[in-house]
C-alpha atoms as a PDB file:
ATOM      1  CA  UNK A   1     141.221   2.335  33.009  1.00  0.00           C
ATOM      2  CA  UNK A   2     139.253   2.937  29.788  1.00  0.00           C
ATOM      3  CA  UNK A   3     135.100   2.512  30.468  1.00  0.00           C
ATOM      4  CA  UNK A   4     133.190   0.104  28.277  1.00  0.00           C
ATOM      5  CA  UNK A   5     130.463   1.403  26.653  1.00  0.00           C
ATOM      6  CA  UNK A   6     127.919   0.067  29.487  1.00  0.00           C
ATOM      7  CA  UNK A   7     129.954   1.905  31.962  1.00  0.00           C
ATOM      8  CA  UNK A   8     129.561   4.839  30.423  1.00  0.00           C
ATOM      9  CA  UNK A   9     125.836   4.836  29.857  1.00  0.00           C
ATOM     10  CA  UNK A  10     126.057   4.057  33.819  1.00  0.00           C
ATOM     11  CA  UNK A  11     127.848   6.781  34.510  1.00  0.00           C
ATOM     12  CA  UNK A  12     125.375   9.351  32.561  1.00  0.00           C
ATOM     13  CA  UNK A  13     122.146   7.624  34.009  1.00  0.00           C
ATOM     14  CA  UNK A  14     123.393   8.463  37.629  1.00  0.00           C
ATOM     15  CA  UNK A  15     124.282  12.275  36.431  1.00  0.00           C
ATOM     16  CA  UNK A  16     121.072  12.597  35.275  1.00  0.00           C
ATOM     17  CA  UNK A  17     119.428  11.278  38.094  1.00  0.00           C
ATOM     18  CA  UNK A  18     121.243  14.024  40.436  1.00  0.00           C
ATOM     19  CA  UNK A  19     120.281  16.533  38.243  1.00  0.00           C
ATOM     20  CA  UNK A  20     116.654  15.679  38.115  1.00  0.00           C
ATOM     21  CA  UNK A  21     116.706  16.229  41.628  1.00  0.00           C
ATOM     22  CA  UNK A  22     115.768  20.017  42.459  1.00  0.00           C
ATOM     23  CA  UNK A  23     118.460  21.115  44.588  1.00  0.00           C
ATOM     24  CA  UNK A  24     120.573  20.014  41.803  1.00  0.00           C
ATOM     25  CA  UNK A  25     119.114  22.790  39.239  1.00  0.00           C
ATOM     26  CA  UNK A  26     122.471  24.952  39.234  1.00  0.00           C
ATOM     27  CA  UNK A  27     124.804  22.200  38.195  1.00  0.00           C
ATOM     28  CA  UNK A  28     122.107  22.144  35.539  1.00  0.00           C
ATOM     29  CA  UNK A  29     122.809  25.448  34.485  1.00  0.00           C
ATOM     30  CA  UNK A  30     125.991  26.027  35.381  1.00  0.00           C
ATOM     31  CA  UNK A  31     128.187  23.026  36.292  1.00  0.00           C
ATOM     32  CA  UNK A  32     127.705  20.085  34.202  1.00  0.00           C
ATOM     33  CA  UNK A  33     128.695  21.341  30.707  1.00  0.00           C
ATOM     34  CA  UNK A  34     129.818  18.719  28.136  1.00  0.00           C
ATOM     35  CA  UNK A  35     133.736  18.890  29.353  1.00  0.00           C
ATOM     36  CA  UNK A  36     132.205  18.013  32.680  1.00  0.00           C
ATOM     37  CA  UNK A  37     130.574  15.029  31.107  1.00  0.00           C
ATOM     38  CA  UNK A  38     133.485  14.421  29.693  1.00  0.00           C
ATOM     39  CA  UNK A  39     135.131  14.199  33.085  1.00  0.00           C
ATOM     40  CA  UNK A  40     132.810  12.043  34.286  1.00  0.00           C
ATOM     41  CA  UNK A  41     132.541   9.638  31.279  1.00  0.00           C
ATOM     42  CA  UNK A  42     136.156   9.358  31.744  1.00  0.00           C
ATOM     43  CA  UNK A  43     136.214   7.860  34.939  1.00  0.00           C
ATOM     44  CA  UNK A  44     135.328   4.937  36.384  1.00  0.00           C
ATOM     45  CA  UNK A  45     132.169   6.569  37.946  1.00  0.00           C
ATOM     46  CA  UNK A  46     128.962   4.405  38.509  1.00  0.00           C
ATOM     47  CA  UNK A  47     127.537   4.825  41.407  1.00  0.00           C
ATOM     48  CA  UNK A  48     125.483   7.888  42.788  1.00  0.00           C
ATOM     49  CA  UNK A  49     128.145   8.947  45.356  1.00  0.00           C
ATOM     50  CA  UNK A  50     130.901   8.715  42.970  1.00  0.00           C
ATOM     51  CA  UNK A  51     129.240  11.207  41.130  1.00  0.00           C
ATOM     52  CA  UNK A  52     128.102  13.291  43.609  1.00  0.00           C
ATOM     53  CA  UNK A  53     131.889  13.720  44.730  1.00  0.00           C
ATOM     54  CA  UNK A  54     132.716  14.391  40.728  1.00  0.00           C
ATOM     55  CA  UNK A  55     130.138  17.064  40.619  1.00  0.00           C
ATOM     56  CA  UNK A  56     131.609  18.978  43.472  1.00  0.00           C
ATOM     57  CA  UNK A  57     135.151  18.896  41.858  1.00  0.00           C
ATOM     58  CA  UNK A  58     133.497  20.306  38.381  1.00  0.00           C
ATOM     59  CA  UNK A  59     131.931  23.083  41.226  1.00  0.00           C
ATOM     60  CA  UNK A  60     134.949  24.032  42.577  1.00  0.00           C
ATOM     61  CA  UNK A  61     136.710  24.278  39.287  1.00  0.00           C
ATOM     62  CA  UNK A  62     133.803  26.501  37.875  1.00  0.00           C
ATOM     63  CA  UNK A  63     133.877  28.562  41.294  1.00  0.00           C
ATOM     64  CA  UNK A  64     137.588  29.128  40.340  1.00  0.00           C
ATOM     65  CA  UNK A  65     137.047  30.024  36.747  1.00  0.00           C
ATOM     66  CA  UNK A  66     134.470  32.538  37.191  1.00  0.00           C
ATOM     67  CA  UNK A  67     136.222  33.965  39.849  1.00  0.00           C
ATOM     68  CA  UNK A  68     139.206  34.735  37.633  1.00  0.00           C
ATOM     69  CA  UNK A  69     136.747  35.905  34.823  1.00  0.00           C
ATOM     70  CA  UNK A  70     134.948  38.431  37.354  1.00  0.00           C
ATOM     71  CA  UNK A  71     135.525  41.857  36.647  1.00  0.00           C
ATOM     72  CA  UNK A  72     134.835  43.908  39.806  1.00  0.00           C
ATOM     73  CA  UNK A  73     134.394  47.367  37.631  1.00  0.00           C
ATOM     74  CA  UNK A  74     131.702  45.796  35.334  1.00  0.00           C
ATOM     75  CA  UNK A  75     128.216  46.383  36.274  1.00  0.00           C
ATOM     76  CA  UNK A  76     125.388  44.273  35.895  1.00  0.00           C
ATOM     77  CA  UNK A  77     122.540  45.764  33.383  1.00  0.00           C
ATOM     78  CA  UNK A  78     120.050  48.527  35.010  1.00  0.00           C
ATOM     79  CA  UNK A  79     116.735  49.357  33.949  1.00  0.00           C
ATOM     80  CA  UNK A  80     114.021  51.744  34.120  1.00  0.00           C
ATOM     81  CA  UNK A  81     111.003  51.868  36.716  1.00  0.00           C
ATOM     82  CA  UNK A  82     108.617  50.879  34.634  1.00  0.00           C
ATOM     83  CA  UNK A  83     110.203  47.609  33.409  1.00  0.00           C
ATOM     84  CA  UNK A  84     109.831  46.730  37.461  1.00  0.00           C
ATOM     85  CA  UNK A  85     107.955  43.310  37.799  1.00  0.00           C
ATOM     86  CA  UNK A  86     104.983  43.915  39.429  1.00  0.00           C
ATOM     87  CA  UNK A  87     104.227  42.094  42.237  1.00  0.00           C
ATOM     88  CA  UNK A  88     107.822  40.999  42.749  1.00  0.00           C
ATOM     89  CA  UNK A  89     108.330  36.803  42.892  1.00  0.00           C
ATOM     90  CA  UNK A  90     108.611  35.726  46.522  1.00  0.00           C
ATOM     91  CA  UNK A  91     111.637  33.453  46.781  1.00  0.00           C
ATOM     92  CA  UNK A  92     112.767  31.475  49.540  1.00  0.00           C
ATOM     93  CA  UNK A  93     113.332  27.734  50.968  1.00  0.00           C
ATOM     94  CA  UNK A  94     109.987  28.050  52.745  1.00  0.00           C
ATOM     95  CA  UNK A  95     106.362  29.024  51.873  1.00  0.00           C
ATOM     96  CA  UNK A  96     105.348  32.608  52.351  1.00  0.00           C
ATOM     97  CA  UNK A  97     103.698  32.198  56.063  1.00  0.00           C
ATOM     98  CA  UNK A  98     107.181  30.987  57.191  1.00  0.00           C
ATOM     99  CA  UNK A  99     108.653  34.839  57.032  1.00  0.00           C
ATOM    100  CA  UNK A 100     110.597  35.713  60.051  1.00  0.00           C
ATOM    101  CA  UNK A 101     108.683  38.070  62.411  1.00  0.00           C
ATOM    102  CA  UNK A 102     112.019  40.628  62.970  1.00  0.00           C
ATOM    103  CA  UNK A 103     111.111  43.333  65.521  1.00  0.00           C
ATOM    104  CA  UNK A 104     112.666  46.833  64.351  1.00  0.00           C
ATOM    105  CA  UNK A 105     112.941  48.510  67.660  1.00  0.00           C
ATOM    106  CA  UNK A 106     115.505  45.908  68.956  1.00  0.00           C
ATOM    107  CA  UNK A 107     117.057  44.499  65.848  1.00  0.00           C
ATOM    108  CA  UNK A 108     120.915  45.048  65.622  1.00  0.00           C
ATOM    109  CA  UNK A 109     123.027  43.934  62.850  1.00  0.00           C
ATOM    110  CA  UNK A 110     126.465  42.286  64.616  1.00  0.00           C
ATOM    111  CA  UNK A 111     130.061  41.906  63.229  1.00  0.00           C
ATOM    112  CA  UNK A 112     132.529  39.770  63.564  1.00  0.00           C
ATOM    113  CA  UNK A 113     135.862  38.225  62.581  1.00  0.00           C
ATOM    114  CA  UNK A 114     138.371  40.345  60.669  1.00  0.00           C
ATOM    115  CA  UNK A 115     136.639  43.821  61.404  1.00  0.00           C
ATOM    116  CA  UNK A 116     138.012  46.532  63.810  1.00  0.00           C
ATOM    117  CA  UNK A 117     135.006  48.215  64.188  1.00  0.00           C
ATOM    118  CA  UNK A 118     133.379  45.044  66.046  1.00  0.00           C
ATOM    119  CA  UNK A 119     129.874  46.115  67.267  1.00  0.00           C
ATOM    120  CA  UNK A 120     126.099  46.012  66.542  1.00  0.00           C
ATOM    121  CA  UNK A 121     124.451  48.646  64.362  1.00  0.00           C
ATOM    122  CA  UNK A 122     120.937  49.144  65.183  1.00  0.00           C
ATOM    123  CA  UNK A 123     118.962  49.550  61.861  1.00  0.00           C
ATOM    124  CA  UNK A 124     118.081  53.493  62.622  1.00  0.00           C
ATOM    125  CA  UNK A 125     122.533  53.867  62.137  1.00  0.00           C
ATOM    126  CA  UNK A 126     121.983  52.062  59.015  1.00  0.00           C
ATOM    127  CA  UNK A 127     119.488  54.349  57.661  1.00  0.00           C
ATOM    128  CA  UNK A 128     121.475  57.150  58.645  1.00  0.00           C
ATOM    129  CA  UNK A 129     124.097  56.043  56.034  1.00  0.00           C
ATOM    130  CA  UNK A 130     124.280  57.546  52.432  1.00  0.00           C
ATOM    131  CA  UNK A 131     121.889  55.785  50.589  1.00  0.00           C
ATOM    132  CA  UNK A 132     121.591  55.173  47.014  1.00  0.00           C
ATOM    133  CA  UNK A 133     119.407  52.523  44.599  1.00  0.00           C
ATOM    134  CA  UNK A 134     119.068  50.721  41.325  1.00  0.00           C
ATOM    135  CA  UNK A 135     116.812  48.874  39.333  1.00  0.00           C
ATOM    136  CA  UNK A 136     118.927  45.587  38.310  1.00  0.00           C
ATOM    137  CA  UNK A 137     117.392  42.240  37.814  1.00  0.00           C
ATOM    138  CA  UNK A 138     117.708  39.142  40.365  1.00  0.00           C
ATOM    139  CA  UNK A 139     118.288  36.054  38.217  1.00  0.00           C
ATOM    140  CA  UNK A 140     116.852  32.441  39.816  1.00  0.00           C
ATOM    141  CA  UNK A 141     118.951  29.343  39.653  1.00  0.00           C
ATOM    142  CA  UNK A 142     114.999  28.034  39.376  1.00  0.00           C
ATOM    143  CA  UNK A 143     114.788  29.396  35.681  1.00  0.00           C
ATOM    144  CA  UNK A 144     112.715  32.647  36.097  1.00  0.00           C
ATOM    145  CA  UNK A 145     113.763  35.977  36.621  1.00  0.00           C
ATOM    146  CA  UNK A 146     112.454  39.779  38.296  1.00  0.00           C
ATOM    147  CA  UNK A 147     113.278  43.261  38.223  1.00  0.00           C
ATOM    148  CA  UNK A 148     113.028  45.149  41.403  1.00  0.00           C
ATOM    149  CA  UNK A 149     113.986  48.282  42.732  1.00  0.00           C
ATOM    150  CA  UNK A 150     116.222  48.275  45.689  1.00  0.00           C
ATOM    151  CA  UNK A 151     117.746  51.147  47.941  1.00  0.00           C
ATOM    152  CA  UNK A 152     120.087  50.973  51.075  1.00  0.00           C
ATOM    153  CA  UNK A 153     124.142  51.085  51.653  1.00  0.00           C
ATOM    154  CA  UNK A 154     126.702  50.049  49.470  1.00  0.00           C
ATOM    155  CA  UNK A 155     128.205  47.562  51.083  1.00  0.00           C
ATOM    156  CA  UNK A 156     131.791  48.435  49.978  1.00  0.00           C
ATOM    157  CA  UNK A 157     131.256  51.832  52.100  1.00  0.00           C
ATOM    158  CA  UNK A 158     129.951  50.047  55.080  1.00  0.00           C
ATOM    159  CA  UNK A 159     132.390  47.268  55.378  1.00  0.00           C
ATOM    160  CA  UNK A 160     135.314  50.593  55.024  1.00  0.00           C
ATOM    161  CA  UNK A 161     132.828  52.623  57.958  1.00  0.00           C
ATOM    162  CA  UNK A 162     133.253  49.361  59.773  1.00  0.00           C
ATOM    163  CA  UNK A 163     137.392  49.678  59.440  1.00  0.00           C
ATOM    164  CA  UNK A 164     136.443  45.519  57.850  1.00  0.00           C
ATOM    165  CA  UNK A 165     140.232  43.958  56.426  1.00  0.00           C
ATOM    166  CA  UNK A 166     138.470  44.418  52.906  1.00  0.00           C
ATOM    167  CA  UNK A 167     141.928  42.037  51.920  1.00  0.00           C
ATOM    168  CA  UNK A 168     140.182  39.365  53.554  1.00  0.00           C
ATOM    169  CA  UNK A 169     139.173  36.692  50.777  1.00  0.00           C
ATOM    170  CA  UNK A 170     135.022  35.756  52.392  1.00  0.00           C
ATOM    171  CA  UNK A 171     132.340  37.691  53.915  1.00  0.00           C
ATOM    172  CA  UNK A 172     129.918  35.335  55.218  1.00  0.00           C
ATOM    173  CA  UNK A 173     125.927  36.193  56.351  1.00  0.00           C
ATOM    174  CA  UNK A 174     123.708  34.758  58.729  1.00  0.00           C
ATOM    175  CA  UNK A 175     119.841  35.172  59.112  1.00  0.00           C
ATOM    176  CA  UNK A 176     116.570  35.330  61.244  1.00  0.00           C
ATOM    177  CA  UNK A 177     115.483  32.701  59.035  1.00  0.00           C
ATOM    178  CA  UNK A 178     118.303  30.508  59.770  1.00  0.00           C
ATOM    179  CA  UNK A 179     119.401  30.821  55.996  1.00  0.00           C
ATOM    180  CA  UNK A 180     123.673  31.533  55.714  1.00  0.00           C
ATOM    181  CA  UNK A 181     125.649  32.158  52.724  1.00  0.00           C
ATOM    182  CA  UNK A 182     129.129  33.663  51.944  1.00  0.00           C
ATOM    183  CA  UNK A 183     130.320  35.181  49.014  1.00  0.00           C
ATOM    184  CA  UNK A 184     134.207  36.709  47.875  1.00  0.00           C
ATOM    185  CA  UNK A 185     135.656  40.220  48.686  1.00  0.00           C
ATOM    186  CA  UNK A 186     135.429  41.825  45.425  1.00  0.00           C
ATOM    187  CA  UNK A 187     132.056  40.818  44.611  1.00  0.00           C
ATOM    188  CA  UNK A 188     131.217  42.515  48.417  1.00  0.00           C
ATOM    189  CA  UNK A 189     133.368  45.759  47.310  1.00  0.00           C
ATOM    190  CA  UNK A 190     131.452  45.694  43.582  1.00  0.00           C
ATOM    191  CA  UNK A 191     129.842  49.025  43.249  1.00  0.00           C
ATOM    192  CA  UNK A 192     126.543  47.172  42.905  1.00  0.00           C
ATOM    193  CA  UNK A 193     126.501  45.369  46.163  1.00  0.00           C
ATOM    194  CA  UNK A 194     124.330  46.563  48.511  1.00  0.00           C
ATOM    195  CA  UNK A 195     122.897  46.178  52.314  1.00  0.00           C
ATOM    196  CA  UNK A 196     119.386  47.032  50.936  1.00  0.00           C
ATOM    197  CA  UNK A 197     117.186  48.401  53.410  1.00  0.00           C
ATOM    198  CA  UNK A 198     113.910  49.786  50.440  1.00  0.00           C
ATOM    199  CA  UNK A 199     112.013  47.729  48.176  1.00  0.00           C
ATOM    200  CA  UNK A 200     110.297  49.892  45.125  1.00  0.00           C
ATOM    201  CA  UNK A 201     110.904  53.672  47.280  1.00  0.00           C
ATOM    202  CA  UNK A 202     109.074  51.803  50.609  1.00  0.00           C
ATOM    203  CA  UNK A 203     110.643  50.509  53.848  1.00  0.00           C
ATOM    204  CA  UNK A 204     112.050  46.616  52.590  1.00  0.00           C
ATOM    205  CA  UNK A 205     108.648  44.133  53.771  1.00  0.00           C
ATOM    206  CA  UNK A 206     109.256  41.290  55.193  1.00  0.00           C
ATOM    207  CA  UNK A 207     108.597  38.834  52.410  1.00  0.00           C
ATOM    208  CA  UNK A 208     111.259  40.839  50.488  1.00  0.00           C
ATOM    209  CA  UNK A 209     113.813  40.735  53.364  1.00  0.00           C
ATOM    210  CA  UNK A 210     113.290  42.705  56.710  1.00  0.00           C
ATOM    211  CA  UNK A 211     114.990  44.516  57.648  1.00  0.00           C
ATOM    212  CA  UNK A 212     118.115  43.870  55.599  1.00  0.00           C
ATOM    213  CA  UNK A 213     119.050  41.784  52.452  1.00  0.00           C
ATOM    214  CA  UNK A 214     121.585  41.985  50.352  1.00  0.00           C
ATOM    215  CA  UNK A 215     121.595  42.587  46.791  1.00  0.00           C
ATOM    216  CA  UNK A 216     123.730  41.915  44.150  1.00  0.00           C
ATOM    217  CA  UNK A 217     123.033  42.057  40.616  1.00  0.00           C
ATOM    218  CA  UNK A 218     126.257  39.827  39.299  1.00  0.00           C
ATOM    219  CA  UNK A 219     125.025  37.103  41.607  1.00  0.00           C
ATOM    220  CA  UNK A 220     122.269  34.545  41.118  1.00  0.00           C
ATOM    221  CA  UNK A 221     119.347  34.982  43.794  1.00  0.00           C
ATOM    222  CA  UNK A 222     119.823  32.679  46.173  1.00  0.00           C
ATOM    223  CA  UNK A 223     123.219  34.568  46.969  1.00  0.00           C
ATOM    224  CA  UNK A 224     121.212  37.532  48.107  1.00  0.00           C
ATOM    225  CA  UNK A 225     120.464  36.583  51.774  1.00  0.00           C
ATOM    226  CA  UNK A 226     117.616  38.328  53.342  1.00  0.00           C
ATOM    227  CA  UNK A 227     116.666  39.138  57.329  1.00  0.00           C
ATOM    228  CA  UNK A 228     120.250  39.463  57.968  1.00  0.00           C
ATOM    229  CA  UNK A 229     121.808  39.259  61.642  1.00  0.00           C
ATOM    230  CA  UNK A 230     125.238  39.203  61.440  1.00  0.00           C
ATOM    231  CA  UNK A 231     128.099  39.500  59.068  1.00  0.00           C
ATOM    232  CA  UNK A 232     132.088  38.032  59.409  1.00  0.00           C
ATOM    233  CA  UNK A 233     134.490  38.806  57.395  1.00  0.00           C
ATOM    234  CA  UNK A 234     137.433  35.656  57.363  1.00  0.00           C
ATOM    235  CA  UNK A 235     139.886  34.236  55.619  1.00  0.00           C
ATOM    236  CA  UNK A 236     138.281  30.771  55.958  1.00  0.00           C
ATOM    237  CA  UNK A 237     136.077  29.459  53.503  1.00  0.00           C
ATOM    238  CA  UNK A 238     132.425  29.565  55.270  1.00  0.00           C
ATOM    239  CA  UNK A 239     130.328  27.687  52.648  1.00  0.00           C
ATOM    240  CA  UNK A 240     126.438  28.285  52.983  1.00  0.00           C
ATOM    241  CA  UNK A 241     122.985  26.619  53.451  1.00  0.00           C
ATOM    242  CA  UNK A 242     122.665  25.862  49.386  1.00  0.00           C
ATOM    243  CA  UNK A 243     126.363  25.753  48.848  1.00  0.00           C
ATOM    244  CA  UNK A 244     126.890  22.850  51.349  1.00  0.00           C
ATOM    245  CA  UNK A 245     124.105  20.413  50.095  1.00  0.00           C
ATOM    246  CA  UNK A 246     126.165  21.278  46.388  1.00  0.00           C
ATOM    247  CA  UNK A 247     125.164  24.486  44.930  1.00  0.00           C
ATOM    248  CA  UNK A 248     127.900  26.414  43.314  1.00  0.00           C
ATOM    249  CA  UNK A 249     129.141  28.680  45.443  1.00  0.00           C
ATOM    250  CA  UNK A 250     130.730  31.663  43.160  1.00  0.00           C
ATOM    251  CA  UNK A 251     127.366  31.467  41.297  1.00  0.00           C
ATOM    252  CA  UNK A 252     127.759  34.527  38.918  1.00  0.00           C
ATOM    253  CA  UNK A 253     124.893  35.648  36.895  1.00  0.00           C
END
């Protein structure tokens, strides 16, 4: 049924509103280009949940069409050490005093799901691993961006160490911190992906991520979980702590 022109004004009023709100910053950015007002002018959308539920179709659809646009032999820019931003942003859903307190000598990183090599790795195995690093950028969903310098595993060769199903379509991530995300397969095999276990040449501190985060340059920043625990590798969708209050969930930088 065609909207009248009150409707309509309705209908971009409530939009607005949801986007004002801060955990709505990616559709911002991301999500709620003019064919997705479009969509939601064309509708008979007025009220906040109505939109809400429109909004998470226009996610989905994006998730789709960036996943089909993702090229998993492009990499992501790289830059030299002294464009590193100095001190690098701390970033995370809680103030800075809030850091998880992860002991070393007993931390072990578990696996689970579609992996035959199902055990935990204590983080002295992970250093043992070839290492390599880069200097890439982390891009926020907040507006502001860093370069760092990160070192550790590439998690492509890990998840193959681990004998992971690297068919499998999600690897999903949970945290000290009680932070979880997931992301696809081929951004986990990108050659950029890593389980980084340095910050800037110097054993990863704790604001940054102890004693493992993951970094990935074709991914916005809240992507890259930090103080990792355990990883599972499924075929079902897992969502995330973000991505289930509405953040897009592909989220390519």
């Amino acid at each position: 049924m065609p909207l009248d022109k009150l409707d309509t004004q309705l209908i971009l009023k409530d939009a607005k509103r949801e986007l004002a709100q801060p955990q709505r910053r990616l559709f911002a950015k991301q999500l709620l280009t003019l064919g997705g007002l479009s969509l939601l002018t064309g509708c008979t959308l007025t009220d906040q949940a109505s939109v809400n539920a429109m909004l998470r179709r226009i996610s989905r659809f994006n998730d789709r069409v960036q996943s089909w646009l993702f090229d998993p032999a492009q990499l992501a820019p790289t830059y030299p050490e002294s464009m590193i931003t100095r001190p690098f942003p701390f970033n995370a859903y809680y103030d800075i005093d809030q850091v998880p307190d992860v002991d070393a000598a007993s931390y072990t990183l578990h696996l689970s799901g579609l992996v035959k090599g199902q055990r935990a790795w204590r983080l002295d195995e992970l250093r043992a691993l070839p290492q390599t690093s880069q200097v890439t950028r982390l891009i926020c969903v907040e507006g502001w961006s860093a370069i760092g310098k990160w070192g550790g595993v590439t998690f492509a060769d890990f998840l193959r160490r681990a004998d992971a199903d690297t068919t499998a379509r999600y690897v999903s991530f949970r945290c000290a911190d009680d932070y979880s995300t997931s992301i696809d397969m081929p951004t986990a095999l990108h050659p950029q992906t890593l389980l980084t276990l340095t910050y800037d040449g110097q054993v990863l501190p704790p604001k940054y991520g102890f004693p493992m985060k993951l970094r990935m340059p074709t991914k916005l920043g809240f992507k890259n979980p930090k103080h990792i625990v355990a990883i599972d590798v499924t075929n079902t969708f897992p969502g995330g702590y973000w991505e289930d209050q509405g953040y897009n969930w592909f989220a390519g930088s």
